[in-house]
N, C-alpha and C. Protein backbone atom coordinates (compact mmCIF):
# COMPACT_ATOMS: atom_id res chain seq x y z
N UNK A 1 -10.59 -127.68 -85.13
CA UNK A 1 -9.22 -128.03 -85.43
C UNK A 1 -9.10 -129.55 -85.48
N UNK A 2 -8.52 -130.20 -86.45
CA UNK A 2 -8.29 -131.61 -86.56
C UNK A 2 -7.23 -131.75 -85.59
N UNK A 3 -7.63 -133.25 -85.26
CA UNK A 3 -6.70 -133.61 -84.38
C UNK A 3 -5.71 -134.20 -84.82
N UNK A 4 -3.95 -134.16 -83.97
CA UNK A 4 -3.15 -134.79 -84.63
C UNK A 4 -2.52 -135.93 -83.90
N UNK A 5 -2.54 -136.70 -83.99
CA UNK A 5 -1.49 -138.45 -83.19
C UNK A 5 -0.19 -138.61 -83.65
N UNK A 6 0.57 -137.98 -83.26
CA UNK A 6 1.92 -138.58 -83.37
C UNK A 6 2.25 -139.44 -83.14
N UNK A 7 2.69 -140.77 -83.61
CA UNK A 7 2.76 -142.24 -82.91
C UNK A 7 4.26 -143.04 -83.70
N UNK A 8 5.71 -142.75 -82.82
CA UNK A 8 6.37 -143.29 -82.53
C UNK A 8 6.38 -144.86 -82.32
N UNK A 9 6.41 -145.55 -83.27
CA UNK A 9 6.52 -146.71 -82.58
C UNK A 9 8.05 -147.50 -82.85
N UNK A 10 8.74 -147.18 -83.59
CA UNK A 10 10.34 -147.41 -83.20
C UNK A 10 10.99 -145.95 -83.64
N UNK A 11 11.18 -145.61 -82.32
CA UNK A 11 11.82 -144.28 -82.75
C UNK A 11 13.30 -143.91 -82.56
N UNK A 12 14.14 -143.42 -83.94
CA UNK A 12 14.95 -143.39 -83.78
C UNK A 12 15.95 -142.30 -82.45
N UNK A 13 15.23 -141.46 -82.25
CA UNK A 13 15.68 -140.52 -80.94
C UNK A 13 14.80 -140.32 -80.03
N UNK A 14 14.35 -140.54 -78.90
CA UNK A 14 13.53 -139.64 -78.13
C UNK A 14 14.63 -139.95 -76.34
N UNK A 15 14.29 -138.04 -76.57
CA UNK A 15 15.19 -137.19 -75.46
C UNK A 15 14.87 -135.97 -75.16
N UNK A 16 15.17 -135.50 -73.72
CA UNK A 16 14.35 -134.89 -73.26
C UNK A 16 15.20 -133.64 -73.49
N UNK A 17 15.32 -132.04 -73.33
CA UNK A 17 16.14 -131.30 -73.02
C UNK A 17 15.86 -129.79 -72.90
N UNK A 18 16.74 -128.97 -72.55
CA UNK A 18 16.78 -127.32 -72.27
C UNK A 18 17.17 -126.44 -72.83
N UNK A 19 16.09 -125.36 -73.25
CA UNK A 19 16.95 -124.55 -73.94
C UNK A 19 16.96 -123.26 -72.65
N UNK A 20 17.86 -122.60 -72.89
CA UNK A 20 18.36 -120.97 -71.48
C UNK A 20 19.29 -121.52 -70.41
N UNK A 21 19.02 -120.39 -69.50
CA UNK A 21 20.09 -120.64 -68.63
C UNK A 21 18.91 -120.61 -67.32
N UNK A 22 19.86 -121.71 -66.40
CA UNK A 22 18.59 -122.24 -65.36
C UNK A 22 18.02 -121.18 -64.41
N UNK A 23 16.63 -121.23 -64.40
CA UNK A 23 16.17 -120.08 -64.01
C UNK A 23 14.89 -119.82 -64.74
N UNK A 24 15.48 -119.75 -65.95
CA UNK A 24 14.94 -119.32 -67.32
C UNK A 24 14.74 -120.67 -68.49
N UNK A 25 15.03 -121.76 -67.80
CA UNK A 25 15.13 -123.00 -68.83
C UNK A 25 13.50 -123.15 -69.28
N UNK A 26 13.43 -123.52 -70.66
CA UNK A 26 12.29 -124.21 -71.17
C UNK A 26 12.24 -125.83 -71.50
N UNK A 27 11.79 -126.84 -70.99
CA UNK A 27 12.19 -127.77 -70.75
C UNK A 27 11.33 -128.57 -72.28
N UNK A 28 11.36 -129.55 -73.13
CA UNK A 28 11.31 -130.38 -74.26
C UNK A 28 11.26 -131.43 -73.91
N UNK A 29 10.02 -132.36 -74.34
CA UNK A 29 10.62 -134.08 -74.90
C UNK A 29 10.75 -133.89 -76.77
N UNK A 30 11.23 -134.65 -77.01
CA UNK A 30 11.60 -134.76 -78.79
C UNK A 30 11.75 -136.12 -79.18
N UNK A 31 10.84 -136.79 -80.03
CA UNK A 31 10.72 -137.37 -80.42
C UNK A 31 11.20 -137.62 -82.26
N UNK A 32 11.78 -138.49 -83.19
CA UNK A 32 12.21 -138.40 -84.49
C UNK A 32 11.84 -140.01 -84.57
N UNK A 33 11.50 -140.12 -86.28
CA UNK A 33 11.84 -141.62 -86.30
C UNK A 33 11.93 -141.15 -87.96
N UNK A 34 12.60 -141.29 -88.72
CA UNK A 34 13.01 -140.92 -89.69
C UNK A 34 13.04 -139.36 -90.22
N UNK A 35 12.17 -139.04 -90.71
CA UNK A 35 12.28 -137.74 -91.09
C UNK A 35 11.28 -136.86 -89.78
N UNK A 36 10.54 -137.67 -89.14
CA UNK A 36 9.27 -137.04 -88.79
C UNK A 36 9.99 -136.63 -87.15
N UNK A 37 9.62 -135.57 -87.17
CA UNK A 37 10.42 -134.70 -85.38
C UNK A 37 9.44 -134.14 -84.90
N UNK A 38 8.90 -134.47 -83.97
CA UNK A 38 8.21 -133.63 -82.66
C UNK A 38 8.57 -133.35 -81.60
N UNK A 39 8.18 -132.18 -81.09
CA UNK A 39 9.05 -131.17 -80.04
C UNK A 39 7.37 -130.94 -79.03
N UNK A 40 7.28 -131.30 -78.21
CA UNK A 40 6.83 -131.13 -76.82
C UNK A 40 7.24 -130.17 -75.52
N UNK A 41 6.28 -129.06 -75.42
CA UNK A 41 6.91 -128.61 -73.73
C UNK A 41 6.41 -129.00 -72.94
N UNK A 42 7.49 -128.84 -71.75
CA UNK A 42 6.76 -129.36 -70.19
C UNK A 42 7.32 -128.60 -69.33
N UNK A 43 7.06 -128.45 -68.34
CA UNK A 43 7.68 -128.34 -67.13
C UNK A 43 8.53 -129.12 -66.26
N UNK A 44 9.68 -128.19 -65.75
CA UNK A 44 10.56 -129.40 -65.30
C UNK A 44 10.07 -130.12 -64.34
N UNK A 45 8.92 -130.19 -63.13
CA UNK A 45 8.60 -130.88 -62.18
C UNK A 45 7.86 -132.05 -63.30
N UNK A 46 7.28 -132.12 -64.18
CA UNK A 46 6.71 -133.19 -64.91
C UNK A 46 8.02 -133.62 -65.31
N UNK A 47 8.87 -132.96 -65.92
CA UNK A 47 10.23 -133.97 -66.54
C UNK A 47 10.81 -135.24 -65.23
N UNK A 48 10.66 -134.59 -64.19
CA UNK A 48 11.23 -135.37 -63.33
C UNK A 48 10.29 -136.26 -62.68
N UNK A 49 9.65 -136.06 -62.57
CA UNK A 49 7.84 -136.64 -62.38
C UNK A 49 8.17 -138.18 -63.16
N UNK A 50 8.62 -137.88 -64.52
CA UNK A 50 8.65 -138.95 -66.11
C UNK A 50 9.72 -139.49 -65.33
N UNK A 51 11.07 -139.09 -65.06
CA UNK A 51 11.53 -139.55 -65.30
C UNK A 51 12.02 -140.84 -64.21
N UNK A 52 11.19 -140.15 -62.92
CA UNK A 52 11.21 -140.60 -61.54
C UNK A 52 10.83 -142.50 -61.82
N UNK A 53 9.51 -142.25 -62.79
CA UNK A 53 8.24 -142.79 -62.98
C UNK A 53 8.74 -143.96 -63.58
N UNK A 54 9.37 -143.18 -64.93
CA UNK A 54 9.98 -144.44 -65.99
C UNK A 54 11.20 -145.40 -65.59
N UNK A 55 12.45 -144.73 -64.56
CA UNK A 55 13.17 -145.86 -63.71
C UNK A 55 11.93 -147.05 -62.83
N UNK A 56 11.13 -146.64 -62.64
CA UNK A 56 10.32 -147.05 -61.51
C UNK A 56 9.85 -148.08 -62.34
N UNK A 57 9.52 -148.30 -63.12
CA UNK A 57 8.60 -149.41 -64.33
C UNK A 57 9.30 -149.91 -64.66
N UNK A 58 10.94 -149.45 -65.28
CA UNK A 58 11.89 -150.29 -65.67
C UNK A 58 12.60 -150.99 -64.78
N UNK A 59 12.48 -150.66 -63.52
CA UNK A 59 13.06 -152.02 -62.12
C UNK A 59 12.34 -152.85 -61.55
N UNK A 60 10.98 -152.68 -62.40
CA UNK A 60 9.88 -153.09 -61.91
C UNK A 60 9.83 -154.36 -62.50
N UNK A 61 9.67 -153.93 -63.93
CA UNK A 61 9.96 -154.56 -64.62
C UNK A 61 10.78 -155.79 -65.23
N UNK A 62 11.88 -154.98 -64.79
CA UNK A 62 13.50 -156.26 -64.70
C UNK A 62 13.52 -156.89 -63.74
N UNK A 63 12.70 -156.64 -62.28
CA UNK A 63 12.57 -157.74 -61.75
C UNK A 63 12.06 -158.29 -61.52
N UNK A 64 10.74 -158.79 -62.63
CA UNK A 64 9.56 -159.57 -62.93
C UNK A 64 9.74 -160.59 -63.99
N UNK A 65 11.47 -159.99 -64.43
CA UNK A 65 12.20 -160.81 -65.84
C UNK A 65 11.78 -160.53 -67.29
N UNK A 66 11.18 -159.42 -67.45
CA UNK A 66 11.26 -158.76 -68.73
C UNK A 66 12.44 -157.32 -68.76
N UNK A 67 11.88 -156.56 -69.48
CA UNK A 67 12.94 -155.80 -70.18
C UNK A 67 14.32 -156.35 -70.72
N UNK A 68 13.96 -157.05 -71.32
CA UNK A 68 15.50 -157.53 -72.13
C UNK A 68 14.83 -157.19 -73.64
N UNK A 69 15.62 -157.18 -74.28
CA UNK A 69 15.39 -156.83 -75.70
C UNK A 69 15.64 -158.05 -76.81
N UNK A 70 14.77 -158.73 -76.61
CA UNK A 70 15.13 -159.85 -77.90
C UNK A 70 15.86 -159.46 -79.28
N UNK A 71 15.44 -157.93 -79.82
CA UNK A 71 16.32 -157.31 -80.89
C UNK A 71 17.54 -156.87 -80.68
N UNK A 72 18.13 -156.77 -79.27
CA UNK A 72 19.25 -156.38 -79.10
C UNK A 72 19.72 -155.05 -79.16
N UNK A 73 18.54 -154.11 -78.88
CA UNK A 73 18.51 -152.44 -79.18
C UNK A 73 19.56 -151.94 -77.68
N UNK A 74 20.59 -151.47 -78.18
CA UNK A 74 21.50 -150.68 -77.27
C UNK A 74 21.18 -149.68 -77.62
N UNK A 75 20.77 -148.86 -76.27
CA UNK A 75 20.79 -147.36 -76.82
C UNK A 75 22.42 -146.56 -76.51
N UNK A 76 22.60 -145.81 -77.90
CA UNK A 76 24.12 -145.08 -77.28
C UNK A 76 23.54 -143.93 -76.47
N UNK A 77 24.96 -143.82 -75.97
CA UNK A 77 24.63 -142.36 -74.94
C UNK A 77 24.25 -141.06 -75.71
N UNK A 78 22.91 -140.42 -75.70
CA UNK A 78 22.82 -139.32 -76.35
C UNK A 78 22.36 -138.09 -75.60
N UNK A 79 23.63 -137.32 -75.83
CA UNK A 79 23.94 -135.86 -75.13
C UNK A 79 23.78 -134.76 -75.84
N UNK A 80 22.93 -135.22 -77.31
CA UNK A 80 23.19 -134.18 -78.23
C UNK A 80 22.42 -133.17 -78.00
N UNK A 81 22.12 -131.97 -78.77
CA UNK A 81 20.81 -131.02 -78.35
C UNK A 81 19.67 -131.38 -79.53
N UNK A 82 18.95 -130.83 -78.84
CA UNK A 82 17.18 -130.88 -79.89
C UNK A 82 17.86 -130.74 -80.93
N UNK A 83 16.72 -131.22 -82.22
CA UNK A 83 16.94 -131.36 -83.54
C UNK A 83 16.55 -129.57 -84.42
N UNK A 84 16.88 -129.38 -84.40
CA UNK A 84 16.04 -127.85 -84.86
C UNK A 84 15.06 -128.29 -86.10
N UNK A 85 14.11 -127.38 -86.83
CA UNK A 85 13.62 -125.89 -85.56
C UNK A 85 12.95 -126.28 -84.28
N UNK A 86 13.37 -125.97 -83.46
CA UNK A 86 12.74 -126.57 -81.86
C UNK A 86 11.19 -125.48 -82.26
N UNK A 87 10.04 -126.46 -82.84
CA UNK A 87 8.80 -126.03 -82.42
C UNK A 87 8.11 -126.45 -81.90
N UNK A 88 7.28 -125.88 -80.95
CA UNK A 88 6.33 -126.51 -79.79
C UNK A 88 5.30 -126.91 -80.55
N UNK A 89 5.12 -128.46 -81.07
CA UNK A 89 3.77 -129.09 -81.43
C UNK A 89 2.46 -128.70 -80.08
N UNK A 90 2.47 -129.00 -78.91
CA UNK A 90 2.03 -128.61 -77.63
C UNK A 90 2.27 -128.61 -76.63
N UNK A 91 2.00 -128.42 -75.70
CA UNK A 91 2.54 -128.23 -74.43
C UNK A 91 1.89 -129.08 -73.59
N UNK A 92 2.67 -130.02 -72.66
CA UNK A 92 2.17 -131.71 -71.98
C UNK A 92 0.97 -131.13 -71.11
N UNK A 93 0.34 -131.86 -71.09
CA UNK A 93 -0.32 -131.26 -69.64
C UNK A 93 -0.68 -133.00 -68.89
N UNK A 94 -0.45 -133.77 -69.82
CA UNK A 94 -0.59 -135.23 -69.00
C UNK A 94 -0.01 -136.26 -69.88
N UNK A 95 0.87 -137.10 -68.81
CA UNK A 95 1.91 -138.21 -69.58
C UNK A 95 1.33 -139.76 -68.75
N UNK A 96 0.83 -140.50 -69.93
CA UNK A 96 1.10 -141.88 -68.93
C UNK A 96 2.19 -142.77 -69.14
N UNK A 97 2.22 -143.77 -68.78
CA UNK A 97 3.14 -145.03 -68.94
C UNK A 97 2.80 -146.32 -68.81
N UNK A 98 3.45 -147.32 -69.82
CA UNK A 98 2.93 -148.66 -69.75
C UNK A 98 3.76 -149.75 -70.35
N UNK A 99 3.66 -150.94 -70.04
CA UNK A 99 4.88 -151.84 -70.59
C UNK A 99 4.04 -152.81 -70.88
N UNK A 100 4.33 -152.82 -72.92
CA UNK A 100 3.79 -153.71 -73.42
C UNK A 100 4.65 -155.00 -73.60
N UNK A 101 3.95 -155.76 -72.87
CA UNK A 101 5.02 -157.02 -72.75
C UNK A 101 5.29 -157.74 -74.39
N UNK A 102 4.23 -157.66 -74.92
CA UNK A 102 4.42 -158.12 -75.99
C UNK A 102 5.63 -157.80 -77.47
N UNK A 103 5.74 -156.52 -77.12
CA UNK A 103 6.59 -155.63 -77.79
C UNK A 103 7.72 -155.86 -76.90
N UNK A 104 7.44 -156.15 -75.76
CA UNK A 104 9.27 -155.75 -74.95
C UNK A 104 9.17 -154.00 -74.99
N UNK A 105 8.40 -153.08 -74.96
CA UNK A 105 8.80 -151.84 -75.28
C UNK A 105 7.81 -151.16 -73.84
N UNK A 106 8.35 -149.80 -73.84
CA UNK A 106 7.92 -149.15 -72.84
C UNK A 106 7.07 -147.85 -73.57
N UNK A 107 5.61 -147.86 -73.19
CA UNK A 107 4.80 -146.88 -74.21
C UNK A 107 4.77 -145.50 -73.22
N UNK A 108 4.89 -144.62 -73.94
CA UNK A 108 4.87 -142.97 -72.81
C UNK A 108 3.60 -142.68 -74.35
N UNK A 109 2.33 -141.92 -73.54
CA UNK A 109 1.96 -141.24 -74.00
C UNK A 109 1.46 -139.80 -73.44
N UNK A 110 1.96 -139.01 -74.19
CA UNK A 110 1.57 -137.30 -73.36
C UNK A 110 0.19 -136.33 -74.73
N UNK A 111 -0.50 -135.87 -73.75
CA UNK A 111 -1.53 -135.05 -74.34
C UNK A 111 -1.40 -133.75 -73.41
N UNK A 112 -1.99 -132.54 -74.55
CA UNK A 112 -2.05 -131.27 -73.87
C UNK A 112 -3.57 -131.01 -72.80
N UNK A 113 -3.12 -130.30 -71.57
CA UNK A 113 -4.65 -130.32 -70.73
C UNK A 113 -5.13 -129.51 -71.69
N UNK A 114 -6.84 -129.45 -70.99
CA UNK A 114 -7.85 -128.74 -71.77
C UNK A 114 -7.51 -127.52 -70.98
N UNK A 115 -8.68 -126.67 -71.69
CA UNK A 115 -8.61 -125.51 -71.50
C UNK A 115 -8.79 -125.12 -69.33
N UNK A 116 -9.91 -126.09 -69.59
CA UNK A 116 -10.61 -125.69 -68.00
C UNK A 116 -10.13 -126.72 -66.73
N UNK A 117 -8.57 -127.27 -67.55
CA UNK A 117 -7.07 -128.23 -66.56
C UNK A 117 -7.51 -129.51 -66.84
N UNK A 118 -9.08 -129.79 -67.30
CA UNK A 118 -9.43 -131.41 -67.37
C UNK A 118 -8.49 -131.85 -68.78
N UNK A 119 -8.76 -133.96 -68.23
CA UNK A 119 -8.25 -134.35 -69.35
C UNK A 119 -9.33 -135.16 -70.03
N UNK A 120 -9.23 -135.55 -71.50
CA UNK A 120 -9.60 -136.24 -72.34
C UNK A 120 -9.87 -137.64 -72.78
N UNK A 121 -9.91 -138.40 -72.77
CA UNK A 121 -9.59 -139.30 -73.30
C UNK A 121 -10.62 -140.04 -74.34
N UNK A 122 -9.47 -140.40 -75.56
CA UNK A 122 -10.53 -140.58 -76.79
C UNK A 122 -9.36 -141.16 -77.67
N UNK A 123 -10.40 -142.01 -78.61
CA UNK A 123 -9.90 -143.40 -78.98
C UNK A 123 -8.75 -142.16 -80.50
N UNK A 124 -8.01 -143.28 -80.96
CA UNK A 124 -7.15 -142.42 -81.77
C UNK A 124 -7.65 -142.23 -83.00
N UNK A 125 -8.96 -142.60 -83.62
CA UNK A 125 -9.82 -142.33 -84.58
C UNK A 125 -10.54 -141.39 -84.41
N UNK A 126 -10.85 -140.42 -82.89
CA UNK A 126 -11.85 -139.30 -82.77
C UNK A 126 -11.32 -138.31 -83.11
N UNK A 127 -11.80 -137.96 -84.32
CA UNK A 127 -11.44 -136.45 -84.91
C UNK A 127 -11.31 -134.94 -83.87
N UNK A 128 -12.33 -135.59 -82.89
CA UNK A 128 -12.53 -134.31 -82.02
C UNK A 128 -11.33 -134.35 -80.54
N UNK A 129 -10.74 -135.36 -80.38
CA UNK A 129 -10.08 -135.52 -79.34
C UNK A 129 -8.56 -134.72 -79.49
N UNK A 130 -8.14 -134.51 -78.40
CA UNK A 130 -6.94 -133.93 -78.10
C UNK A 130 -5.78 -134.45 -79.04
N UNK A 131 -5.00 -133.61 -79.13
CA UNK A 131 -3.59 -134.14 -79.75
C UNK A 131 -3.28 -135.29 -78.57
N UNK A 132 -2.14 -135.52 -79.31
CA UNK A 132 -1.52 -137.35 -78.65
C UNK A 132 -0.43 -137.11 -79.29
N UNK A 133 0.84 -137.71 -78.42
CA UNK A 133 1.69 -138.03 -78.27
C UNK A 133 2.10 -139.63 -77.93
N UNK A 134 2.53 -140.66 -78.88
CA UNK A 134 2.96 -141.96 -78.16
C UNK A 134 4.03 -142.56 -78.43
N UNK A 135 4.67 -142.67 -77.71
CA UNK A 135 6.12 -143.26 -78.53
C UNK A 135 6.57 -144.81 -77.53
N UNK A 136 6.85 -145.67 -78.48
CA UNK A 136 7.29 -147.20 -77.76
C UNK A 136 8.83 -146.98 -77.75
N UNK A 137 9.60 -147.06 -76.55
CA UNK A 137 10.92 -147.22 -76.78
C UNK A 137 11.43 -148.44 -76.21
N UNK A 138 12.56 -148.85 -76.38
CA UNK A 138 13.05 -150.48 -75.69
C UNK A 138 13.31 -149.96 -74.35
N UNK A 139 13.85 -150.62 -73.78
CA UNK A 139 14.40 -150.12 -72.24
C UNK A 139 15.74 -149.69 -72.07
N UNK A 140 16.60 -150.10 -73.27
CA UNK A 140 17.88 -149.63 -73.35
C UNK A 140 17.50 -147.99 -73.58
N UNK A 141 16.69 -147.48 -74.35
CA UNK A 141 16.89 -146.35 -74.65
C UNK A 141 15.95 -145.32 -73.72
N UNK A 142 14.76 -146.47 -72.74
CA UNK A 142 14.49 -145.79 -71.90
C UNK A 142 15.22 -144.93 -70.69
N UNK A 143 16.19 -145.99 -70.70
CA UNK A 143 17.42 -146.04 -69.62
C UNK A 143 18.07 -144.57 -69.72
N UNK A 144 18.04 -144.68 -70.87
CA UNK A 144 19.56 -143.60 -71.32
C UNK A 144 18.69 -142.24 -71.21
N UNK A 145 16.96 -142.34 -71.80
CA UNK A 145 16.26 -141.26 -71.10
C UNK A 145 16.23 -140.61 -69.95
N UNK A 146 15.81 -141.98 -68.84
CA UNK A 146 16.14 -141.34 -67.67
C UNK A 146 17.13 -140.95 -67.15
N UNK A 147 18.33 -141.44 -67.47
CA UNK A 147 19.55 -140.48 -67.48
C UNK A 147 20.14 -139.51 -67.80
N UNK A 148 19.49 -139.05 -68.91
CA UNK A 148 19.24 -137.59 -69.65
C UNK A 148 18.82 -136.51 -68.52
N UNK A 149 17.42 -136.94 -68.05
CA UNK A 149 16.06 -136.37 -67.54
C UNK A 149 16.72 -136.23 -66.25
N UNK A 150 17.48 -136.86 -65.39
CA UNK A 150 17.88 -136.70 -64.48
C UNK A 150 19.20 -135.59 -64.06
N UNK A 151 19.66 -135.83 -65.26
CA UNK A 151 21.09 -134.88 -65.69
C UNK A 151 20.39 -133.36 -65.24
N UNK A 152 19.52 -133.20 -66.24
CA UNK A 152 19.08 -132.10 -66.63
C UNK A 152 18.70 -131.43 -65.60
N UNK A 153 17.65 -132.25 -64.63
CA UNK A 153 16.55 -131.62 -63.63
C UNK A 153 17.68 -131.08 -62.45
N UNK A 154 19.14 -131.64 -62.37
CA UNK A 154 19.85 -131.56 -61.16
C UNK A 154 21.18 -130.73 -61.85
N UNK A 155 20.78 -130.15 -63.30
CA UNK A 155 21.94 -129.17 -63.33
C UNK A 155 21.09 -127.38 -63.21
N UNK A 156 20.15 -127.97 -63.07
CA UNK A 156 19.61 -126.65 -62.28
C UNK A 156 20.01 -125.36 -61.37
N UNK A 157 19.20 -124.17 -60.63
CA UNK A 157 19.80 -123.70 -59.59
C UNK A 157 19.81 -124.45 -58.48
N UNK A 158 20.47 -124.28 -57.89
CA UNK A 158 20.92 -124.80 -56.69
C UNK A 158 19.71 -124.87 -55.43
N UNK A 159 19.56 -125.65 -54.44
CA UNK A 159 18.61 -125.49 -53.89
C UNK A 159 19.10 -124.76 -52.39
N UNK A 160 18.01 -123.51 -51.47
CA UNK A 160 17.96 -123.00 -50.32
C UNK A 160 18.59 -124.45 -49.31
N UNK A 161 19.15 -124.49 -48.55
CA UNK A 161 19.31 -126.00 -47.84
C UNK A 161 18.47 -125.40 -46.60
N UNK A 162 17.61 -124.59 -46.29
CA UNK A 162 16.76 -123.98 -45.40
C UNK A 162 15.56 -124.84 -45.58
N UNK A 163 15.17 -124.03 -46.80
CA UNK A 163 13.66 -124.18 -47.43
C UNK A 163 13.30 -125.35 -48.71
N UNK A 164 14.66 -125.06 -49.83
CA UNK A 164 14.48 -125.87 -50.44
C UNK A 164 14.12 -125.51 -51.63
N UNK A 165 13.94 -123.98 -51.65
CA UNK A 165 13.36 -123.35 -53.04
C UNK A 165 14.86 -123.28 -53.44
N UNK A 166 14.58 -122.40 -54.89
CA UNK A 166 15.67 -122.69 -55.87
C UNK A 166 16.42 -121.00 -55.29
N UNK A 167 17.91 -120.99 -55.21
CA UNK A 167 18.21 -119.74 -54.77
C UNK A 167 18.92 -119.19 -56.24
N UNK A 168 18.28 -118.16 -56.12
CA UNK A 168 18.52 -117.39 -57.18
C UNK A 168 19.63 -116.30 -57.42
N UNK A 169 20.72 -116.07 -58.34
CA UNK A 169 21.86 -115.35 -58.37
C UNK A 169 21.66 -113.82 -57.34
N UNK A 170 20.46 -113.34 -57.65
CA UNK A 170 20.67 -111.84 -56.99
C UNK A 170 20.25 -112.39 -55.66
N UNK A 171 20.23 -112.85 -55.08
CA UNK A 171 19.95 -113.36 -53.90
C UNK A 171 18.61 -114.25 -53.63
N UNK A 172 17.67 -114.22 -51.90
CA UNK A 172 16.54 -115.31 -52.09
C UNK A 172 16.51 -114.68 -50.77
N UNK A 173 15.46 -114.81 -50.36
CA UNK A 173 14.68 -114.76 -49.16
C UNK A 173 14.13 -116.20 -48.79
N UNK A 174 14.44 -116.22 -47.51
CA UNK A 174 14.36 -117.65 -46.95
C UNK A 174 13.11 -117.55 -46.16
N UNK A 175 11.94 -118.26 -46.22
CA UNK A 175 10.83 -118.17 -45.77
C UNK A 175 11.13 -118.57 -43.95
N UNK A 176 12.21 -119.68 -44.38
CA UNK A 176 12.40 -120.38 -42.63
C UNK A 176 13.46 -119.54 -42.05
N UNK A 177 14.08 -118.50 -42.35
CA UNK A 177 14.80 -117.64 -41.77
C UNK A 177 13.65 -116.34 -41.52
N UNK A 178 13.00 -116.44 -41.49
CA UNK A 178 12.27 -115.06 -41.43
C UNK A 178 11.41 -115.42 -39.75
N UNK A 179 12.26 -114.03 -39.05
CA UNK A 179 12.15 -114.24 -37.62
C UNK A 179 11.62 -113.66 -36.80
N UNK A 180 10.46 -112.52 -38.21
CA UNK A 180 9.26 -111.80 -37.84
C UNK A 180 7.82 -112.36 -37.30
């Protein structure tokens, strides 16, 4: 199978989001920069993982005196849903992060794990290497990501205040209530 690189480098949307009802959510990053749309799954502990990650670089950042945007990129608030047809190009199995100072931009790149959970890594000319995912965004629109990503992960079910697992409509069994 040829390999494919998706590579975002000013992209007009990338946002994270859910399709179902929580419980049952399938979680998306989505990426567009003109005509071209890619749809990514993940899991929500990686969404929040990203999104934990990417505030973390961007305060890191701003207070080292970068992240400003010499182009002046405001990101607006975007609440919209995925772009349809929501199709799964692949499914994440590993995301990094990095701030190219030179760009002013913040690089996320995600690849699918292998078969046997390992990962890959291979230059973006190896025919044989994993799909890739990379997208540069400014920090304005990183921002508005992690505010997305955060929305999302905490409109969830509700958590046990026992245990901490997610309690579920027909009820839950509480591991720390159990007095057997």
């Amino acid at each position: 199978m040829v390999r494919r690189v998706f590579d975002f480098n000013a992209p007009d949307r990338f946002v994270a989001d859910a399709i179902g009802e929580p419980g049952s959510r399938t979680f998306y990053l989505q990426a567009r920069q003109g005509g071209a749309v890619v749809t990514l799954g993940l899991e929500k502990v990686h969404l929040a993982a990203l999104a934990g990650r990417l505030a973390g670089l961007l305060d890191a950042v701003e207070t080292d005196g970068g992240g400003t945007d010499p182009q002046g990129d405001v990101a607006t608030r975007d609440d919209a849903p995925l772009e349809p047809p929501v199709v799964e190009a692949f499914r994440i199995g590993a995301i990094s992060l990095a701030w190219d100072e030179g760009a002013n931009r913040v690089v996320i790149e995600a690849q699918p794990a292998l078969e046997d959970g390992e990962m890959q890594l291979a230059s973006d000319d190896d025919p044989a290497g994993p799909d890739l995912l990379r997208v540069q965004v400014a920090p304005a629109r990183a921002r508005d990501f992690v505010r997305r990503a955060a929305g999302l992960v905490a409109a969830g079910r509700p958590s046990c205040p026992f245990c901490g697992q997610p309690l579920e409509a027909t009820g839950h069994f509480c591991p720390r209530t159990n007095l057997n």
